[in-house]
PDB file of N, CA and C in Angstrom:
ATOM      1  N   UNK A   1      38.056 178.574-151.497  1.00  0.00           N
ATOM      2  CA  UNK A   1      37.290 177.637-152.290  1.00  0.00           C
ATOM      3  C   UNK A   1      37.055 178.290-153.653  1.00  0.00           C
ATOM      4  N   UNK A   2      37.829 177.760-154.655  1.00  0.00           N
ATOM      5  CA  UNK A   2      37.507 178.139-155.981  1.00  0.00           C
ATOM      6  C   UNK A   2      36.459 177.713-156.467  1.00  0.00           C
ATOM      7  N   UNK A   3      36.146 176.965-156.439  1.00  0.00           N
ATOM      8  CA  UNK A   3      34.669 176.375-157.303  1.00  0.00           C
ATOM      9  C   UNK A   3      33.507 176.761-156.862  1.00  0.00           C
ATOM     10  N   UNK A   4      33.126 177.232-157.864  1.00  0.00           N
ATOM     11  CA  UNK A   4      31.945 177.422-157.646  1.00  0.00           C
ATOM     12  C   UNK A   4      30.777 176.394-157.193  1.00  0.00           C
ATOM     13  N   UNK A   5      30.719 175.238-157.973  1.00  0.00           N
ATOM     14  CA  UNK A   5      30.095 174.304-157.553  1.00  0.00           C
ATOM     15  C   UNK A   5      30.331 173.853-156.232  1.00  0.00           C
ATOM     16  N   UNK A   6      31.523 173.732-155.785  1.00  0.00           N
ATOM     17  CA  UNK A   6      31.554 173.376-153.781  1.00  0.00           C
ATOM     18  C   UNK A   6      30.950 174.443-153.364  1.00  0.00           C
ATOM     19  N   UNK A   7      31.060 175.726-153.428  1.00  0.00           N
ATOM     20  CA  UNK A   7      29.960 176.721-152.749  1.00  0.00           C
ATOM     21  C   UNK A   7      28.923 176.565-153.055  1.00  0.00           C
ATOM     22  N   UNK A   8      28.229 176.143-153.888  1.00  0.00           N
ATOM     23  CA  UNK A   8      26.970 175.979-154.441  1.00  0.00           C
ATOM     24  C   UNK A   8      26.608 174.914-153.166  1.00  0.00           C
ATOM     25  N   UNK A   9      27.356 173.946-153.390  1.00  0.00           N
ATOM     26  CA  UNK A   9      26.738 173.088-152.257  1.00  0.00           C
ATOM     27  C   UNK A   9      27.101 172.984-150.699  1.00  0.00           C
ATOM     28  N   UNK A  10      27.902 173.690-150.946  1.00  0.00           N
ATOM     29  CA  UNK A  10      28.160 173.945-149.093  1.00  0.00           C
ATOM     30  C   UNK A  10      26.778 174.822-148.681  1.00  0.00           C
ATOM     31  N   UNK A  11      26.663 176.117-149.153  1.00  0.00           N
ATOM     32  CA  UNK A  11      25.485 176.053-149.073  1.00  0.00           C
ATOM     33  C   UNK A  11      24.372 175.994-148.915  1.00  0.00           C
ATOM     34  N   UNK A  12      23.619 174.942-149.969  1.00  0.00           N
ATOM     35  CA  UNK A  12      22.629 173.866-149.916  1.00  0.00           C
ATOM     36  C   UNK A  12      22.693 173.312-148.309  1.00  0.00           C
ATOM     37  N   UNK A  13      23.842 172.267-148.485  1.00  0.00           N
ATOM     38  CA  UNK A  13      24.140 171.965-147.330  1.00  0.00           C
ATOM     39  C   UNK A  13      23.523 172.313-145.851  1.00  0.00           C
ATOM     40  N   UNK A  14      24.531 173.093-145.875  1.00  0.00           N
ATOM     41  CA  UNK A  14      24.185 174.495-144.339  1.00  0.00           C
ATOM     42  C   UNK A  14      23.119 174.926-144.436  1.00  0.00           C
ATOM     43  N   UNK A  15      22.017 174.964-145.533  1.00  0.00           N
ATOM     44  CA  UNK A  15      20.895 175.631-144.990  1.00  0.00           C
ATOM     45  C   UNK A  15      19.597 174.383-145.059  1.00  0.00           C
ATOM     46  N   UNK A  16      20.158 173.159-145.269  1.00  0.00           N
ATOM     47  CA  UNK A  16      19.031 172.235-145.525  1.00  0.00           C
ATOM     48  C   UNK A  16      19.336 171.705-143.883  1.00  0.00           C
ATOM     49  N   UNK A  17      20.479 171.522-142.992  1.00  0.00           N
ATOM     50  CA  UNK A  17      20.990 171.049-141.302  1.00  0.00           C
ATOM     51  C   UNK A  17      19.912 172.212-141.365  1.00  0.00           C
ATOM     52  N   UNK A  18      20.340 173.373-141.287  1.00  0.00           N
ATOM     53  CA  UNK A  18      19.838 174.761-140.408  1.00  0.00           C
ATOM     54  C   UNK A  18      18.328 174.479-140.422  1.00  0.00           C
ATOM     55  N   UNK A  19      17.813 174.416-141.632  1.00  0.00           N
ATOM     56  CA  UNK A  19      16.495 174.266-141.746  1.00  0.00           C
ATOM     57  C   UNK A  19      15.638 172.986-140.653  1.00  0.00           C
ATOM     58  N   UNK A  20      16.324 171.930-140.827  1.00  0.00           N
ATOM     59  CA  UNK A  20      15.919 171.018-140.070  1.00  0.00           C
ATOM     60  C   UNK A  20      16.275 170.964-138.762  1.00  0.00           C
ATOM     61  N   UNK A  21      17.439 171.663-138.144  1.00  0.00           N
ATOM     62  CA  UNK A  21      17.709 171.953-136.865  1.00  0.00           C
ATOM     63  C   UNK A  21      16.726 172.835-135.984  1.00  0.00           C
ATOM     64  N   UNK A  22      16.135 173.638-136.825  1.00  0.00           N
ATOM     65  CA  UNK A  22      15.118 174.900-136.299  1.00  0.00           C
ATOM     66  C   UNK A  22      13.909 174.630-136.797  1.00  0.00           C
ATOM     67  N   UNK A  23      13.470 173.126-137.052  1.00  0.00           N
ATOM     68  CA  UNK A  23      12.079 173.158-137.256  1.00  0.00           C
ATOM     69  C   UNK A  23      11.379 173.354-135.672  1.00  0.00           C
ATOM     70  N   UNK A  24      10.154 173.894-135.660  1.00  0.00           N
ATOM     71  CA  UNK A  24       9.351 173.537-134.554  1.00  0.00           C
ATOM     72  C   UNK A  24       8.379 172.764-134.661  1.00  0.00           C
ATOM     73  N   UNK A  25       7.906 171.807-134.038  1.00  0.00           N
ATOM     74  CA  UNK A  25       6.640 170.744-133.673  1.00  0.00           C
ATOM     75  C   UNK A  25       5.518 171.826-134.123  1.00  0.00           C
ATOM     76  N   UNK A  26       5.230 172.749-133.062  1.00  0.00           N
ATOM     77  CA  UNK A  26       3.729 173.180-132.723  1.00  0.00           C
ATOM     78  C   UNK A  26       2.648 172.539-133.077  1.00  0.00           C
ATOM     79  N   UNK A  27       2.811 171.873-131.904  1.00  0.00           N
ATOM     80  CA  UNK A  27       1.930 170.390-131.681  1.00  0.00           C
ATOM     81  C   UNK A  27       1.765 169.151-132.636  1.00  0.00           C
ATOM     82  N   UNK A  28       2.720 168.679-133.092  1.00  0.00           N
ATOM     83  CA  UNK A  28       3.224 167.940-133.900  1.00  0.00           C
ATOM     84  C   UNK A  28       3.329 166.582-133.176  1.00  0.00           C
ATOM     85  N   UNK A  29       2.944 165.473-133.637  1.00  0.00           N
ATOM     86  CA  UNK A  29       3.074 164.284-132.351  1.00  0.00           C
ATOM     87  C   UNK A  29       4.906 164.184-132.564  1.00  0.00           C
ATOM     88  N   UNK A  30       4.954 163.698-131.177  1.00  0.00           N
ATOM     89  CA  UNK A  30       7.146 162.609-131.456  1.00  0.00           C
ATOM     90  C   UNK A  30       6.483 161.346-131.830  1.00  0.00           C
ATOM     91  N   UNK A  31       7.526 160.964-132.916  1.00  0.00           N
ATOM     92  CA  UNK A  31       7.814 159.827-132.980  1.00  0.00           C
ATOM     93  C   UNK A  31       9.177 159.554-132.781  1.00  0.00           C
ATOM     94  N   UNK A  32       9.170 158.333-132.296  1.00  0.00           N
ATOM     95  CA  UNK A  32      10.585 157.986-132.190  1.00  0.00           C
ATOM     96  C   UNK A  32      12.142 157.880-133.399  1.00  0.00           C
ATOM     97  N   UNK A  33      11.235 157.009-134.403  1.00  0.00           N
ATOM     98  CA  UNK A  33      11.821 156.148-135.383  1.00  0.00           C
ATOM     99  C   UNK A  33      11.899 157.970-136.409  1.00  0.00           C
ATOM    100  N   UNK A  34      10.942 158.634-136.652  1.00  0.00           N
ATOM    101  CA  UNK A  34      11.153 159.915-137.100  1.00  0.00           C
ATOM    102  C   UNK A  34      12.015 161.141-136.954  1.00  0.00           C
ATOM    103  N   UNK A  35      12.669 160.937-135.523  1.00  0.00           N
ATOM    104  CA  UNK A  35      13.563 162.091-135.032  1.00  0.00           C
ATOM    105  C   UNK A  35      14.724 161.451-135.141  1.00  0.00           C
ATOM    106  N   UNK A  36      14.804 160.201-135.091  1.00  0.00           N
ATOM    107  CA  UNK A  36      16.278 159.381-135.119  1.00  0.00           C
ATOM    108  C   UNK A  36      16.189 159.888-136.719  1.00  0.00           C
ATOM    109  N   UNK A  37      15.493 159.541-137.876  1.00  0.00           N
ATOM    110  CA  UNK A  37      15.925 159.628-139.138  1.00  0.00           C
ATOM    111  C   UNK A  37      16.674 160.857-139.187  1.00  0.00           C
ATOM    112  N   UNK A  38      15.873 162.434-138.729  1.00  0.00           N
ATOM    113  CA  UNK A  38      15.649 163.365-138.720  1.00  0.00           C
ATOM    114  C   UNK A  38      16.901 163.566-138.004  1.00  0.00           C
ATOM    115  N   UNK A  39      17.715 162.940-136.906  1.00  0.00           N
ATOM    116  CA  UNK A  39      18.896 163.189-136.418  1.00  0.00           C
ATOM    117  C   UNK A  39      19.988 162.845-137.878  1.00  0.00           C
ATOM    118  N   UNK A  40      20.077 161.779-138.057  1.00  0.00           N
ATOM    119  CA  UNK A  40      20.434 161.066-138.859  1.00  0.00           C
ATOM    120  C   UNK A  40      20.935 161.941-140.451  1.00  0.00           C
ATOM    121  N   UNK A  41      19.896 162.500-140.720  1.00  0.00           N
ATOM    122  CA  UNK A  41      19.840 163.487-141.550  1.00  0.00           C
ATOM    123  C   UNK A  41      20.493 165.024-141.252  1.00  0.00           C
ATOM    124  N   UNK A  42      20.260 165.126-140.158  1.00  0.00           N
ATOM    125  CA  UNK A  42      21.424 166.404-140.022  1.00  0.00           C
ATOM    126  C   UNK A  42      22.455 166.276-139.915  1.00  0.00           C
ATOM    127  N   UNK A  43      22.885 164.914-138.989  1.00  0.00           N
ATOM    128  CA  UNK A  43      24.419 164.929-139.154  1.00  0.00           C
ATOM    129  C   UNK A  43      25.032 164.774-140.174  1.00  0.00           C
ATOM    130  N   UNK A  44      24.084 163.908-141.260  1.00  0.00           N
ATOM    131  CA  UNK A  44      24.693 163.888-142.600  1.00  0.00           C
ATOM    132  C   UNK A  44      25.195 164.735-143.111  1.00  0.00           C
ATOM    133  N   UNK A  45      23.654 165.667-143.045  1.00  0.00           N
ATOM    134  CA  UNK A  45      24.075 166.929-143.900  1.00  0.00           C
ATOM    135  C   UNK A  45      24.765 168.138-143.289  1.00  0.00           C
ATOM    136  N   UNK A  46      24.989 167.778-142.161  1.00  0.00           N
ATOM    137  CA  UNK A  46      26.211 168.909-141.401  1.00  0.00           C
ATOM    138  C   UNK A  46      27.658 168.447-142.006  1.00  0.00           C
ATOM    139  N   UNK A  47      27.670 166.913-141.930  1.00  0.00           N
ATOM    140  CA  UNK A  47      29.192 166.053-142.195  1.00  0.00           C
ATOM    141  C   UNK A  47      29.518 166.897-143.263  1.00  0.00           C
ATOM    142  N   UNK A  48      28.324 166.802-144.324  1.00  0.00           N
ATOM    143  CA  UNK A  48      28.925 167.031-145.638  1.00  0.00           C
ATOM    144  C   UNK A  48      29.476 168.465-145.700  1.00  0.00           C
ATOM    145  N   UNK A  49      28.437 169.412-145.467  1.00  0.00           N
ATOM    146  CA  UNK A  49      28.781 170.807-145.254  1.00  0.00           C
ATOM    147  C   UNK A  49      30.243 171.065-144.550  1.00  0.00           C
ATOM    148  N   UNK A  50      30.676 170.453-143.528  1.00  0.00           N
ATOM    149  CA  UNK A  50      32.080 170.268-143.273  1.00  0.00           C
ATOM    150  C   UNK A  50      33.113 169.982-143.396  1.00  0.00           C
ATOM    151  N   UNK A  51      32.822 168.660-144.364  1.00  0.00           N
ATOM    152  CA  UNK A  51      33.594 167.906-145.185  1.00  0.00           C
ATOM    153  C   UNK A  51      33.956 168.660-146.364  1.00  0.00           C
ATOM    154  N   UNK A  52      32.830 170.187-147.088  1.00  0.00           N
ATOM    155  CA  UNK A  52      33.304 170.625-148.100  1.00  0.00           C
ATOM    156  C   UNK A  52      34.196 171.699-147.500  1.00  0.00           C
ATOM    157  N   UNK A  53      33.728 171.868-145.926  1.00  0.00           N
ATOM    158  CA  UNK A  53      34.515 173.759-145.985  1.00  0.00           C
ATOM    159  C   UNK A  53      35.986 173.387-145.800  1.00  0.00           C
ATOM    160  N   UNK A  54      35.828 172.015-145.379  1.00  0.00           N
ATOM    161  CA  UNK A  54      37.113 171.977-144.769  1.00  0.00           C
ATOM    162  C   UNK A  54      38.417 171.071-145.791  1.00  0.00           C
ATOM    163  N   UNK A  55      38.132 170.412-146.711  1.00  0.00           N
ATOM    164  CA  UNK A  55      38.373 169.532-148.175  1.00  0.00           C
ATOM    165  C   UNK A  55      37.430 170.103-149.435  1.00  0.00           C
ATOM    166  N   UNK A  56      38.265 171.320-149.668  1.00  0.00           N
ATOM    167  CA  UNK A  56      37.497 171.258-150.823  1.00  0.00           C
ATOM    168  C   UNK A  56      37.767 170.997-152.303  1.00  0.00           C
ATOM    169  N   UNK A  57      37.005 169.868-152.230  1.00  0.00           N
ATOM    170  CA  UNK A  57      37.791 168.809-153.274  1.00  0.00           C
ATOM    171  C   UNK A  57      37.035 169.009-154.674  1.00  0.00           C
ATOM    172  N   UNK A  58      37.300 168.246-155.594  1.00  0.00           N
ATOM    173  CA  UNK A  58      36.209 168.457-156.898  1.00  0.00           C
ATOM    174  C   UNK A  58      34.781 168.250-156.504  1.00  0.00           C
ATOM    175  N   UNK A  59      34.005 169.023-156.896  1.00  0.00           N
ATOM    176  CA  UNK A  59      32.478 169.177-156.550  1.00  0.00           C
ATOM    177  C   UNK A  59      31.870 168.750-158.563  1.00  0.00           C
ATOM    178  N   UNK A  60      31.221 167.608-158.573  1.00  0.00           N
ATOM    179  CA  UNK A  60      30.503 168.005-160.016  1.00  0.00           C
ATOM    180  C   UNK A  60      29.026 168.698-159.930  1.00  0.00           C
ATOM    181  N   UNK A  61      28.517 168.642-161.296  1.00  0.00           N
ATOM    182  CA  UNK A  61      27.149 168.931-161.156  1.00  0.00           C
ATOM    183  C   UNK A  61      26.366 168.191-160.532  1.00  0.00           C
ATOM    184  N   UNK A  62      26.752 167.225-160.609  1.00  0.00           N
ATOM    185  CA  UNK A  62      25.516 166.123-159.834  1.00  0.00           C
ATOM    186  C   UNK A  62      25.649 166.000-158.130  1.00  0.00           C
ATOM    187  N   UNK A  63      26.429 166.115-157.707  1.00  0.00           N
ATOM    188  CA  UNK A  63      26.623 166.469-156.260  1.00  0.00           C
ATOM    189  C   UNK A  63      26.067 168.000-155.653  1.00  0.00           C
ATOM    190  N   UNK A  64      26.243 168.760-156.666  1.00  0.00           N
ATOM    191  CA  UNK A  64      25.730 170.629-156.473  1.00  0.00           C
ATOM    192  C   UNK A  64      24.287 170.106-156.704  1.00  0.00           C
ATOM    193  N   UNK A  65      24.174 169.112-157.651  1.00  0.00           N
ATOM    194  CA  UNK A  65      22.234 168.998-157.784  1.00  0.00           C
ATOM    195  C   UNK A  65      21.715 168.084-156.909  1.00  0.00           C
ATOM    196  N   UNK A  66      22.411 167.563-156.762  1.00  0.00           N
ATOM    197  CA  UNK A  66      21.470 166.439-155.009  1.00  0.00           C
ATOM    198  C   UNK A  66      21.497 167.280-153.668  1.00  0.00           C
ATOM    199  N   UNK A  67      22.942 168.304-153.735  1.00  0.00           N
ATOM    200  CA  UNK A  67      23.083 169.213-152.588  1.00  0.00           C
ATOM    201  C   UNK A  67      21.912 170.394-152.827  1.00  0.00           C
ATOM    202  N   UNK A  68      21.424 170.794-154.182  1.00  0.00           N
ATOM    203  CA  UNK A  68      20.092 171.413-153.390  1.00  0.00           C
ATOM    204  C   UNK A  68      18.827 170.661-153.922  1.00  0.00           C
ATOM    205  N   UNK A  69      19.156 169.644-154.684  1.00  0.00           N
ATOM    206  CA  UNK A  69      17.678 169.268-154.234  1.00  0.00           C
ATOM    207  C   UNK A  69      16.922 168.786-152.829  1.00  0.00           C
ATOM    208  N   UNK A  70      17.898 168.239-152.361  1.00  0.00           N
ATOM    209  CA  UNK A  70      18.064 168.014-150.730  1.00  0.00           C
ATOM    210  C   UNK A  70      17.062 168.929-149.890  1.00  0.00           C
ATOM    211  N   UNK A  71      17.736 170.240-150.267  1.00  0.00           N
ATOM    212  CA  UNK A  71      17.511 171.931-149.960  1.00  0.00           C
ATOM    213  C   UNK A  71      15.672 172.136-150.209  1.00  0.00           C
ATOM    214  N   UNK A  72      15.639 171.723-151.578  1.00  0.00           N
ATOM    215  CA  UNK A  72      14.376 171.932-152.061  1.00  0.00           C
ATOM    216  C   UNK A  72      13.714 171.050-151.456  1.00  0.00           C
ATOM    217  N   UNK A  73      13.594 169.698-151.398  1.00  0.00           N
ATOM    218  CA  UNK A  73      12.732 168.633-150.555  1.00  0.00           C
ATOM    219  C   UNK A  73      12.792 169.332-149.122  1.00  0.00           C
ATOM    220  N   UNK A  74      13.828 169.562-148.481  1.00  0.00           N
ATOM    221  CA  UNK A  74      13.491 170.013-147.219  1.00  0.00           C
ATOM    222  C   UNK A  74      12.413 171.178-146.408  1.00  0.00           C
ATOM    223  N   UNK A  75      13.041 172.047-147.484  1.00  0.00           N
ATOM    224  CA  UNK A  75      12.335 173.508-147.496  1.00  0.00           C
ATOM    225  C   UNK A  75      10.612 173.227-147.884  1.00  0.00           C
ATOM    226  N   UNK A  76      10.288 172.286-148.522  1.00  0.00           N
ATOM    227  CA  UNK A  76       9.079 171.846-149.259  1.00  0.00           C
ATOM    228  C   UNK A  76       8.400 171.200-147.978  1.00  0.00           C
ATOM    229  N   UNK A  77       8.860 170.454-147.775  1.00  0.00           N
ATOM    230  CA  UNK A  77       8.462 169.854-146.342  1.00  0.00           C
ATOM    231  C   UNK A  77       8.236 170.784-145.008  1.00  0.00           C
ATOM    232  N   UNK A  78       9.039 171.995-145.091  1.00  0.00           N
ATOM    233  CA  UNK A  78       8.881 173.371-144.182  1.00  0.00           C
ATOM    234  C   UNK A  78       9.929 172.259-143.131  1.00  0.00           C
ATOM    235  N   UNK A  79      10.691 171.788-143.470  1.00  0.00           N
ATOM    236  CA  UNK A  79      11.741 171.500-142.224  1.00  0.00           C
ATOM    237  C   UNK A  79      11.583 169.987-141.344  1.00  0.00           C
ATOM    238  N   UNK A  80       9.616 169.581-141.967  1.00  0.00           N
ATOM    239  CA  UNK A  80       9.241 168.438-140.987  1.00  0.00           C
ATOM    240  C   UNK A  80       9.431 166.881-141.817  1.00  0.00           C
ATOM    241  N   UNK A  81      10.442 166.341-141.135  1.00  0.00           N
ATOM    242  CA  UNK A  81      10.967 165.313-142.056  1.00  0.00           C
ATOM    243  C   UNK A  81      10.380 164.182-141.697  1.00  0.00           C
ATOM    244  N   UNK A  82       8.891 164.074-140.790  1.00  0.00           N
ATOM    245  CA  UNK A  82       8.007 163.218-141.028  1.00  0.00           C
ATOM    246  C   UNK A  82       6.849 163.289-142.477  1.00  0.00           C
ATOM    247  N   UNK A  83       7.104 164.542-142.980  1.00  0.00           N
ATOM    248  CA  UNK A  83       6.171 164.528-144.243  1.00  0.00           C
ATOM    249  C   UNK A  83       7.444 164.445-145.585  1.00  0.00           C
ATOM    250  N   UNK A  84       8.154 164.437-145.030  1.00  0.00           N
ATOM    251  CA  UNK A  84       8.752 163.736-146.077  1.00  0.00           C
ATOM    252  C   UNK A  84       9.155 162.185-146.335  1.00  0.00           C
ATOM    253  N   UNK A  85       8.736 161.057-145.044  1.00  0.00           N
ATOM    254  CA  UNK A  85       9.288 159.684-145.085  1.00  0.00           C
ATOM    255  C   UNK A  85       7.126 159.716-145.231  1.00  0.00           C
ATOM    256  N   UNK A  86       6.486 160.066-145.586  1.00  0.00           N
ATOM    257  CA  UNK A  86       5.092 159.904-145.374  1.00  0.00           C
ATOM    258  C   UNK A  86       4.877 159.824-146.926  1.00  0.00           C
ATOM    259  N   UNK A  87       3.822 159.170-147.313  1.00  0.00           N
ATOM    260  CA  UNK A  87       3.441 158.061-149.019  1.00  0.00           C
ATOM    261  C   UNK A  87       2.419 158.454-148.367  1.00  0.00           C
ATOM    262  N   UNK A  88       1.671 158.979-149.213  1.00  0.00           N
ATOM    263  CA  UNK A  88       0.261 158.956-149.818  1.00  0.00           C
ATOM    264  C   UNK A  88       0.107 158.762-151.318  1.00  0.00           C
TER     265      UNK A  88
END
């Protein structure tokens, strides 16, 4: 992978799944409609992470910047992607 920018976001990628794969509850209620998103969202962001290691095709800036802002919302959230679909 020459580009820098596809590594940039592979990445992002791989550590925004990882992050959300290894969140823990500790005592956190389930919701239903929340873990489906939360599924939903990793496979995405696994697809993509796979889709770059394995095609690595032109990456621009704006794809390297949604691939970690992604990263940053997640990490911000500490992994729990009910405080991130949550409006206050």
């Amino acid at each position: 992978m020459h580009n820098p920018l596809a590594m940039i976001a592979l990445i992002a990628y791989s550590v925004a799944a990882l992050r959300i794969l290894f969140y823990r509850r500790d005592g956190a209620r389930h919701r239903n409609h929340v873990s489906w998103f939360a599924w939903v969202m990793l496979v995405t962001l696994g697809g993509s992470a796979i889709e770059l290691a394995l095609h690595a095709k032109a990456v621009g800036y704006f794809e390297a910047a949604r691939a970690v802002l992604f990263t940053v919302l997640i990490f911000g959230a500490r992994g729990n992607v009910a405080r991130l679909l949550r409006s206050e």
